[in-house]
PDB file of N, CA and C in Angstrom:
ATOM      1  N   UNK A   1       0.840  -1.163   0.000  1.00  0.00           N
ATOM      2  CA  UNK A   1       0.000   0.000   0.000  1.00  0.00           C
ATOM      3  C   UNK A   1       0.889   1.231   0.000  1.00  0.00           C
ATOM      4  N   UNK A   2       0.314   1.975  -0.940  1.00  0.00           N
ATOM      5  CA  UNK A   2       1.221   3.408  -0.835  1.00  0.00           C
ATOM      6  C   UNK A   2       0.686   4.790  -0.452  1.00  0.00           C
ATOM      7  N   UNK A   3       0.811   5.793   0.484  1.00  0.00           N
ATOM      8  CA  UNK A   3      -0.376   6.577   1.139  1.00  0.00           C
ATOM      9  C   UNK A   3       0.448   7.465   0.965  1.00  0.00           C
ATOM     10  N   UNK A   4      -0.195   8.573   0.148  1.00  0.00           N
ATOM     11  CA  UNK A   4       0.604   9.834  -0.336  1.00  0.00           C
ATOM     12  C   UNK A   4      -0.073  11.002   0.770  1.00  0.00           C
ATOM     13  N   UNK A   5       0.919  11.903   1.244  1.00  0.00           N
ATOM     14  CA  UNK A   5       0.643  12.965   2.015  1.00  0.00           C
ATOM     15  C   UNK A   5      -0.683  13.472   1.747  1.00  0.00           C
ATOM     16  N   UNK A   6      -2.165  14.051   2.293  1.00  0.00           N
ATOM     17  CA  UNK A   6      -2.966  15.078   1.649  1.00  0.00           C
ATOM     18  C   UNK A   6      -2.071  16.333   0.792  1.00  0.00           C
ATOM     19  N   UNK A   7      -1.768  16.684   1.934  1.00  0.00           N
ATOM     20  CA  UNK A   7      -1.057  18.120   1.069  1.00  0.00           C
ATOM     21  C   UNK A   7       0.605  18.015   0.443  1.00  0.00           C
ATOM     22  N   UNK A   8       1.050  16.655   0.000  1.00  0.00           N
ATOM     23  CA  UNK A   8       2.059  16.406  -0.748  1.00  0.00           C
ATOM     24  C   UNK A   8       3.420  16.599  -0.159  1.00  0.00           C
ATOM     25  N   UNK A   9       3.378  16.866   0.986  1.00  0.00           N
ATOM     26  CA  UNK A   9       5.330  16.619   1.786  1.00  0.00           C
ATOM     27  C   UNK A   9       5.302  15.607   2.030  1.00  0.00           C
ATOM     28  N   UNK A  10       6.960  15.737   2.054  1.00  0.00           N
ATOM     29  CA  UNK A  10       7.523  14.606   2.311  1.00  0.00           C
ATOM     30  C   UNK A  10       8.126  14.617   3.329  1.00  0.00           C
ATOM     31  N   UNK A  11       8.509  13.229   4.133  1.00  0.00           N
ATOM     32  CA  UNK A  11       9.563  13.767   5.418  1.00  0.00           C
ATOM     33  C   UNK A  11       9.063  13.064   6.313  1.00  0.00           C
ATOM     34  N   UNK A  12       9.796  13.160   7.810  1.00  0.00           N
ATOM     35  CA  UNK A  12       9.076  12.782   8.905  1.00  0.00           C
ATOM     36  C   UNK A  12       8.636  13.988   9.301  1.00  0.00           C
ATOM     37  N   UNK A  13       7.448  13.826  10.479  1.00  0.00           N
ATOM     38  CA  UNK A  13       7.319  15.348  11.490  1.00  0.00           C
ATOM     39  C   UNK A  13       7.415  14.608  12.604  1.00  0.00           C
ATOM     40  N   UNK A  14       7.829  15.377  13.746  1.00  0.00           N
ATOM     41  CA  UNK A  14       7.627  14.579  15.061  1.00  0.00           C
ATOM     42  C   UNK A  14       6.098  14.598  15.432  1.00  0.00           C
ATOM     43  N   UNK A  15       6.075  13.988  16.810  1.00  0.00           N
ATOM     44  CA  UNK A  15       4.816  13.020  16.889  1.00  0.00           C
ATOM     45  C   UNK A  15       4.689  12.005  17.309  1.00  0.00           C
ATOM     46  N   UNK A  16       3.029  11.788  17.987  1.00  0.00           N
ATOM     47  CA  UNK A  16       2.972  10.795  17.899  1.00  0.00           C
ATOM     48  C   UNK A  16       2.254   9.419  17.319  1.00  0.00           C
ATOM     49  N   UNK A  17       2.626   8.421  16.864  1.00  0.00           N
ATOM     50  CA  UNK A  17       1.776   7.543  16.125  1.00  0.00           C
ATOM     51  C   UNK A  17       0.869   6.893  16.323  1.00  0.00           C
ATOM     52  N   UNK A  18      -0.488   7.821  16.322  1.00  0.00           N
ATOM     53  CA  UNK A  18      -1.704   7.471  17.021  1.00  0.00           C
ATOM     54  C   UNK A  18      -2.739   7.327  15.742  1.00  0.00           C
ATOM     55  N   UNK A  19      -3.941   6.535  16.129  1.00  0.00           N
ATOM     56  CA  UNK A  19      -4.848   6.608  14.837  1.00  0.00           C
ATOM     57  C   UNK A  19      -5.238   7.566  14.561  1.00  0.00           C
ATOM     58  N   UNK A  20      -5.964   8.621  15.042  1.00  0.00           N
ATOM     59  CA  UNK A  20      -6.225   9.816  15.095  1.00  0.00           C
ATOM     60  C   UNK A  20      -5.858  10.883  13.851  1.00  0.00           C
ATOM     61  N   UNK A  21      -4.131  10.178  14.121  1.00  0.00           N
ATOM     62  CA  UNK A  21      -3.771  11.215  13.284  1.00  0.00           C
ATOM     63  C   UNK A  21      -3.285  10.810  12.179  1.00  0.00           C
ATOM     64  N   UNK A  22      -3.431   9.417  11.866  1.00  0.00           N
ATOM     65  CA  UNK A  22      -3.316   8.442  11.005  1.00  0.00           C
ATOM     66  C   UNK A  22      -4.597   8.612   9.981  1.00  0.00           C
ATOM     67  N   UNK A  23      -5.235   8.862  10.969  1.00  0.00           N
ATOM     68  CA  UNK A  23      -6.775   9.147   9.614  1.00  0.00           C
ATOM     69  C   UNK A  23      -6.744  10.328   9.296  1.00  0.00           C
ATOM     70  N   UNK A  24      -6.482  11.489   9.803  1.00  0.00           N
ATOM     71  CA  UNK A  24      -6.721  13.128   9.596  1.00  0.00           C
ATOM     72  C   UNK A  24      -5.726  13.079   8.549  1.00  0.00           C
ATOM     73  N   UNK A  25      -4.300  12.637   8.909  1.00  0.00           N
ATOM     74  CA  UNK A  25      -3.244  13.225   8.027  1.00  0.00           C
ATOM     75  C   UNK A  25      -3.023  12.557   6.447  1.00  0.00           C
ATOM     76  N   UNK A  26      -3.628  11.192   6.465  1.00  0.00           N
ATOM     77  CA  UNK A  26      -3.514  10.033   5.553  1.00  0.00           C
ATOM     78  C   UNK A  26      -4.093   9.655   5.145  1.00  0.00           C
ATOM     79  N   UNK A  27      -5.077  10.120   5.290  1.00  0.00           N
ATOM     80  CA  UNK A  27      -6.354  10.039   5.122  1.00  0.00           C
ATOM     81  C   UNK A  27      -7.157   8.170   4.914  1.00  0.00           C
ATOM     82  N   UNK A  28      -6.441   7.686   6.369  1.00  0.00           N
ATOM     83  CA  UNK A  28      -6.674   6.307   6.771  1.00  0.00           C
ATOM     84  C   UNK A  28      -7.755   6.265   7.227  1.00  0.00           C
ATOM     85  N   UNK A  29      -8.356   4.901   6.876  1.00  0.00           N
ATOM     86  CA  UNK A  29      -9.595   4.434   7.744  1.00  0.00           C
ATOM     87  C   UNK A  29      -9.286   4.015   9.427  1.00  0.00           C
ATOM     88  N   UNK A  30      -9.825   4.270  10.429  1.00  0.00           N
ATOM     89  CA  UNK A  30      -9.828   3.362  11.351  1.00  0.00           C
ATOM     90  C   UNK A  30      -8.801   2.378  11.590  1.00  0.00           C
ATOM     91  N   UNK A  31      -9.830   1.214  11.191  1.00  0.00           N
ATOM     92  CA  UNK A  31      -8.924   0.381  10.577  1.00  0.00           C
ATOM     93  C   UNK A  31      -7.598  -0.528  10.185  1.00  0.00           C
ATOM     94  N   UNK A  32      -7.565   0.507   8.830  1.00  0.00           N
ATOM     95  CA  UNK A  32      -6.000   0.843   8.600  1.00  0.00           C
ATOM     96  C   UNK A  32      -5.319   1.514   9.021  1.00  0.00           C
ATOM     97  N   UNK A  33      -5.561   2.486   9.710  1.00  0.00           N
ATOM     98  CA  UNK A  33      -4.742   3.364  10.859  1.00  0.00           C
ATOM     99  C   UNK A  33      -4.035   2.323  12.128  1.00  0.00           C
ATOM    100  N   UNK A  34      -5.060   1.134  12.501  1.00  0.00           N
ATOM    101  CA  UNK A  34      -4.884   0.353  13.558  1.00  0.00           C
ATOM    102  C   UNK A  34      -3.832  -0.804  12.709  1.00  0.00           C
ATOM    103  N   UNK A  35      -4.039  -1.316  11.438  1.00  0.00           N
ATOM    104  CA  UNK A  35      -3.138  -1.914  10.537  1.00  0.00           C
ATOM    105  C   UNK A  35      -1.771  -1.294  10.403  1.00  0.00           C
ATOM    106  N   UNK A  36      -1.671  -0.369  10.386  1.00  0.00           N
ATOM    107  CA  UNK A  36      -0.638   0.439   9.649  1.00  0.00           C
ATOM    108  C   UNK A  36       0.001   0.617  11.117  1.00  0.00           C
ATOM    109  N   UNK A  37      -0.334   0.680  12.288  1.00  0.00           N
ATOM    110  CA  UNK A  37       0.390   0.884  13.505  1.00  0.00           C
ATOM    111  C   UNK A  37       1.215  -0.107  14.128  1.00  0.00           C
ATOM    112  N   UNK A  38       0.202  -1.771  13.745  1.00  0.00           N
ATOM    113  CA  UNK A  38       0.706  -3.201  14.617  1.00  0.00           C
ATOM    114  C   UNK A  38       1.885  -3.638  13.466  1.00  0.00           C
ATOM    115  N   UNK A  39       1.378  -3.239  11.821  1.00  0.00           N
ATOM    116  CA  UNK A  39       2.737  -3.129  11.380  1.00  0.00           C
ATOM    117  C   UNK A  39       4.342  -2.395  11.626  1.00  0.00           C
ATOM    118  N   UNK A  40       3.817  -1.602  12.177  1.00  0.00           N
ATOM    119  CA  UNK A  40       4.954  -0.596  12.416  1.00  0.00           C
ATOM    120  C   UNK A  40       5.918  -1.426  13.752  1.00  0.00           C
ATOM    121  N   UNK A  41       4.531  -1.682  15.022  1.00  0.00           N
ATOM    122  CA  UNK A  41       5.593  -1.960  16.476  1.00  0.00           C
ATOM    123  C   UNK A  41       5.817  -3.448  15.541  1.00  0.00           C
ATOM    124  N   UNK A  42       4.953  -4.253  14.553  1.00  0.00           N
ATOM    125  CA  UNK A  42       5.622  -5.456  14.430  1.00  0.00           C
ATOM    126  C   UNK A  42       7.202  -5.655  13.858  1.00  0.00           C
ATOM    127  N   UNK A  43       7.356  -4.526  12.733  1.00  0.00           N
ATOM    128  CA  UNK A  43       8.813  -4.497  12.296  1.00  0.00           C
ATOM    129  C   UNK A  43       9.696  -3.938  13.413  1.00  0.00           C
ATOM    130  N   UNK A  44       9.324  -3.574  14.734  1.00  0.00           N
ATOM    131  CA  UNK A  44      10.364  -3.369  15.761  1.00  0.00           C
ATOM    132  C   UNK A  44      10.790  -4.302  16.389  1.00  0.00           C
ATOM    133  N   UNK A  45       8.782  -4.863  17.013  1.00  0.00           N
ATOM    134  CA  UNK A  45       9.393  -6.569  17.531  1.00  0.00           C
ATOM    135  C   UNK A  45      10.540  -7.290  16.754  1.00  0.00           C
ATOM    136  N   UNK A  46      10.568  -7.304  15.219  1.00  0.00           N
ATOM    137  CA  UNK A  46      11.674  -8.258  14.998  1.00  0.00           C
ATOM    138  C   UNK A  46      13.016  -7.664  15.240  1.00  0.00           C
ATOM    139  N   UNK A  47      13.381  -6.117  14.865  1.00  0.00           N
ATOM    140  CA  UNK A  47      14.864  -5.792  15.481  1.00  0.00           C
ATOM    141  C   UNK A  47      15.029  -6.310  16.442  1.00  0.00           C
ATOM    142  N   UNK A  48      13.734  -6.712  17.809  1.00  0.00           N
ATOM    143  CA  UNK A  48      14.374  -6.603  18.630  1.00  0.00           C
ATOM    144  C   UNK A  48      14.759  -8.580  18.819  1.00  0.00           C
ATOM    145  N   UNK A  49      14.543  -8.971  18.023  1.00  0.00           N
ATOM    146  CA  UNK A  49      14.829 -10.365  18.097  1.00  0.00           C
ATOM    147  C   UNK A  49      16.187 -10.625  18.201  1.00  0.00           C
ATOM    148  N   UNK A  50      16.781  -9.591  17.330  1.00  0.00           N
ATOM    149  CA  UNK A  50      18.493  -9.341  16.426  1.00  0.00           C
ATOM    150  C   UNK A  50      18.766 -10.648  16.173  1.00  0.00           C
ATOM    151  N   UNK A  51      17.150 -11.137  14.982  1.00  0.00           N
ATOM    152  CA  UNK A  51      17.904 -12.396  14.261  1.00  0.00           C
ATOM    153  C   UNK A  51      17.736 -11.600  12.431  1.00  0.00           C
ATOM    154  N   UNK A  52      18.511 -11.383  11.692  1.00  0.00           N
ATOM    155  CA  UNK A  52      18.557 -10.865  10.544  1.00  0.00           C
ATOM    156  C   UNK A  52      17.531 -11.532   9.927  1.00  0.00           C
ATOM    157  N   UNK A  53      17.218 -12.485   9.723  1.00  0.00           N
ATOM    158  CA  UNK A  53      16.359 -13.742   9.206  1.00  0.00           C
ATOM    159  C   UNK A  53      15.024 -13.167   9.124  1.00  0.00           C
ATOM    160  N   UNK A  54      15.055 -12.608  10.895  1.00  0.00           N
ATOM    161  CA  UNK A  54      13.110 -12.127  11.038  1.00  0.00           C
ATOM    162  C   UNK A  54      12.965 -10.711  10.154  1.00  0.00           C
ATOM    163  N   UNK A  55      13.914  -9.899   9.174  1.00  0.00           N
ATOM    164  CA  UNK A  55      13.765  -9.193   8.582  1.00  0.00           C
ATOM    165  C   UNK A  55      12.370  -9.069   7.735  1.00  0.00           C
ATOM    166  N   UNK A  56      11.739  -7.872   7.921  1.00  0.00           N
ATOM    167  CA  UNK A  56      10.150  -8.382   6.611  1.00  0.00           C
ATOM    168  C   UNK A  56      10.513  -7.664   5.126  1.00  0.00           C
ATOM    169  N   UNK A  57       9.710  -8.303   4.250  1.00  0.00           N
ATOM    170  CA  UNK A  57      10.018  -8.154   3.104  1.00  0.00           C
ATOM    171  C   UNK A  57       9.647  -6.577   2.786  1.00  0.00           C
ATOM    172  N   UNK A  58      10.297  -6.110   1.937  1.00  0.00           N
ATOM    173  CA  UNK A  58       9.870  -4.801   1.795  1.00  0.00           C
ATOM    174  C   UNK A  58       8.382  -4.771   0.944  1.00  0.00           C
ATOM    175  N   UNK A  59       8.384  -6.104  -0.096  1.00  0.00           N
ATOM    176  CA  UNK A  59       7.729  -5.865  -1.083  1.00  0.00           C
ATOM    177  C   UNK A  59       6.535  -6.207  -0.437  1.00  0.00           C
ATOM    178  N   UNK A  60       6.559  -7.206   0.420  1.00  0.00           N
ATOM    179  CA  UNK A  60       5.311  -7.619   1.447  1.00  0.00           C
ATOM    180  C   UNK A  60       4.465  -6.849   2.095  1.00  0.00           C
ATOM    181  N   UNK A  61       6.065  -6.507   2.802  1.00  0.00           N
ATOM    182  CA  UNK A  61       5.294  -5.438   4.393  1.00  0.00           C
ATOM    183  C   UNK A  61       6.138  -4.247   4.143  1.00  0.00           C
ATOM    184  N   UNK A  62       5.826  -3.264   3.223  1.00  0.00           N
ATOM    185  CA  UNK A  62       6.908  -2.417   3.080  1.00  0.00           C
ATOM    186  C   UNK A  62       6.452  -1.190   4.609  1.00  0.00           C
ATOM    187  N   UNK A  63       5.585  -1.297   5.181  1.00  0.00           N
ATOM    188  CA  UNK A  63       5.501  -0.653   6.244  1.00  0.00           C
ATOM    189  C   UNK A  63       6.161  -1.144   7.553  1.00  0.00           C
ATOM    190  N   UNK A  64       6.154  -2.384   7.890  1.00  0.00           N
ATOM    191  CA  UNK A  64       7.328  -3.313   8.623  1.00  0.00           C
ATOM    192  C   UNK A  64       8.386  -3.195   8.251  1.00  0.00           C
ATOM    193  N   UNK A  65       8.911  -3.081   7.132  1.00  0.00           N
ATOM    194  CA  UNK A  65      10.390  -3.130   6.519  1.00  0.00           C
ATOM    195  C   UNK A  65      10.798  -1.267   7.453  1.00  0.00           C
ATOM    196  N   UNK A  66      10.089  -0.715   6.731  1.00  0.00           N
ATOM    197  CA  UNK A  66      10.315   0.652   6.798  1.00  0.00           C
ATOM    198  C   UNK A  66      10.611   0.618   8.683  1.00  0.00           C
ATOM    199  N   UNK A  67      10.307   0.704   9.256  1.00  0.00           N
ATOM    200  CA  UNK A  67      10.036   0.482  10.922  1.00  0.00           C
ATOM    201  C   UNK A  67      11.108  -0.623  11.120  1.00  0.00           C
ATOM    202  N   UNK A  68      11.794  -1.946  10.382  1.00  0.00           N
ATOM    203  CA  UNK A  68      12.566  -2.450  10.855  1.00  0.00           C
ATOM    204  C   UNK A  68      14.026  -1.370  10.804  1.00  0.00           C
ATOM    205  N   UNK A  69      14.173  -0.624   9.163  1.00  0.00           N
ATOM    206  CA  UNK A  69      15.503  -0.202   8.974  1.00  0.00           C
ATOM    207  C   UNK A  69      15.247   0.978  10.429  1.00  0.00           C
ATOM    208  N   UNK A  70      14.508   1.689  10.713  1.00  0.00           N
ATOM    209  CA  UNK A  70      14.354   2.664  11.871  1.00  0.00           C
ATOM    210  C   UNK A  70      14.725   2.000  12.963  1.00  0.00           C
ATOM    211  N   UNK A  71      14.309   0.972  13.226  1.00  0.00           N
ATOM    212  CA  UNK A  71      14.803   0.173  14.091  1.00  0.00           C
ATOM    213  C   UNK A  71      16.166  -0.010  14.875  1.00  0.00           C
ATOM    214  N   UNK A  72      16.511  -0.290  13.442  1.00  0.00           N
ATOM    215  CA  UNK A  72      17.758  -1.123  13.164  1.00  0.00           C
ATOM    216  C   UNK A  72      19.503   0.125  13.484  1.00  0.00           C
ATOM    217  N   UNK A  73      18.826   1.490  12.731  1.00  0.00           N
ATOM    218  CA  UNK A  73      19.715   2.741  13.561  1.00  0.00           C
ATOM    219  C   UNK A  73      19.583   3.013  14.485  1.00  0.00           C
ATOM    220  N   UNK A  74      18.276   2.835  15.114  1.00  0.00           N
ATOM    221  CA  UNK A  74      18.485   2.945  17.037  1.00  0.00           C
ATOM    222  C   UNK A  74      17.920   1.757  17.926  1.00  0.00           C
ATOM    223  N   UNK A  75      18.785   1.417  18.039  1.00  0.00           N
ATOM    224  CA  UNK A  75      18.144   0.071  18.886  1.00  0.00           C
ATOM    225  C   UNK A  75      17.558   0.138  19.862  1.00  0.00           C
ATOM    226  N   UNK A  76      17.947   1.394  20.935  1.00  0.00           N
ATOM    227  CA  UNK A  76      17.431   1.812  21.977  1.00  0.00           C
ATOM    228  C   UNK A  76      15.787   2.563  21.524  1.00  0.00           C
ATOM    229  N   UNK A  77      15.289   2.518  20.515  1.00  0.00           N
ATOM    230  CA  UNK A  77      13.982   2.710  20.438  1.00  0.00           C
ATOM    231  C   UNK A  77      12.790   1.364  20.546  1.00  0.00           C
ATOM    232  N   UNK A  78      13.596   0.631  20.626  1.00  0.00           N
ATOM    233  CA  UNK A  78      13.071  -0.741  20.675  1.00  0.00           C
ATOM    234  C   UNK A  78      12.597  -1.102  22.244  1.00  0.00           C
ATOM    235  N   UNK A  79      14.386  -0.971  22.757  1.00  0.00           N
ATOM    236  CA  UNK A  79      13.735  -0.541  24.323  1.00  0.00           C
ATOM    237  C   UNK A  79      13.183   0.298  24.737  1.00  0.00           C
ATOM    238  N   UNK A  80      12.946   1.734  24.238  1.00  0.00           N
ATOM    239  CA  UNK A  80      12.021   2.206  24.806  1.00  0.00           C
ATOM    240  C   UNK A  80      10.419   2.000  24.682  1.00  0.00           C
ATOM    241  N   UNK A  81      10.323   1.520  23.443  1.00  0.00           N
ATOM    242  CA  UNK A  81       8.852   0.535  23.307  1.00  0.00           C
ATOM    243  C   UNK A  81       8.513  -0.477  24.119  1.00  0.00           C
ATOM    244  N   UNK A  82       9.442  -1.225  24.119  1.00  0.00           N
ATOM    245  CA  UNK A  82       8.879  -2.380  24.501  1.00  0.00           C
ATOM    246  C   UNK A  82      10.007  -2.806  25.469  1.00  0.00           C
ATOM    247  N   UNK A  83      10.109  -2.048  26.706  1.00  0.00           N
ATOM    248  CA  UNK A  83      11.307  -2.130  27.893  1.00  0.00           C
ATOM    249  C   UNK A  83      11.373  -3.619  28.525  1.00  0.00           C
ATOM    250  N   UNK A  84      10.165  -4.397  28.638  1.00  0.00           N
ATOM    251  CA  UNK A  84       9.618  -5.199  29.497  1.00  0.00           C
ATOM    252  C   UNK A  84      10.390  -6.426  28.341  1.00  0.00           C
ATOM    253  N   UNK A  85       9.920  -6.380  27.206  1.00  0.00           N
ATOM    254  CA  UNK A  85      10.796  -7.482  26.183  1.00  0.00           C
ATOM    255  C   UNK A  85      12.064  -7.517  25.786  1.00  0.00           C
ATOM    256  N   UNK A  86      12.508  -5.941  25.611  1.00  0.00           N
ATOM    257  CA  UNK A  86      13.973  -6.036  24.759  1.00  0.00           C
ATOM    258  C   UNK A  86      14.662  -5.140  26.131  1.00  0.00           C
ATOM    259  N   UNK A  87      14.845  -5.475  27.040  1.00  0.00           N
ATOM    260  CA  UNK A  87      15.328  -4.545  28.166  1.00  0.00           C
ATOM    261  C   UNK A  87      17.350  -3.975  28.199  1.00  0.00           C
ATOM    262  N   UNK A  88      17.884  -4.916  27.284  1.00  0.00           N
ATOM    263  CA  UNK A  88      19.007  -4.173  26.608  1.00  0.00           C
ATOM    264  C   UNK A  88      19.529  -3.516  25.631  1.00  0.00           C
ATOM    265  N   UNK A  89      18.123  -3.146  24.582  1.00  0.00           N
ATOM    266  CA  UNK A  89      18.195  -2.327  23.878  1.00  0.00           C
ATOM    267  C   UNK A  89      18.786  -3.086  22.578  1.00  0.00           C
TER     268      UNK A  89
END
């Protein structure tokens, strides 16, 4: 799936990744706002496996992929998600 800005930038903004603003800005359903999120912590869960293997396909899950390479430059965002699972970052 490919979800082009409403008003056409590009980039990150800070924030946070809530449905809310998943539907206003992206003009996501519900839904897919809630899709597009468990993809996101799911491509973290696997950094935080640090087995290369659990990598997701881009062509698959290019929203998992995207969230693994983020991942993958800070590892310590992993622990801060999910402290209780990946507690060394």
């Amino acid at each position: 799936m490919t979800v082009a800005r409403p008003d056409g930038r590009r980039g990150r903004r800070g924030g946070h990744l809530g449905g809310p603003r998943l539907t206003a800005e992206f003009g996501l359903s519900p839904d897919d706002a809630a899709l597009a999120r468990d993809r996101v912590f799911g491509g973290l869960v696997r950094v935080g496996t640090r087995i290369p293997e659990n990598a997701p396909s881009p062509a698959k899950d290019p929203v998992a992929w995207e969230s693994y390479q983020r991942g993958t430059r800070d590892l310590a965002l992993v622990t801060r998600i999910y402290p209780q699972m990946f507690p060394n970052g």
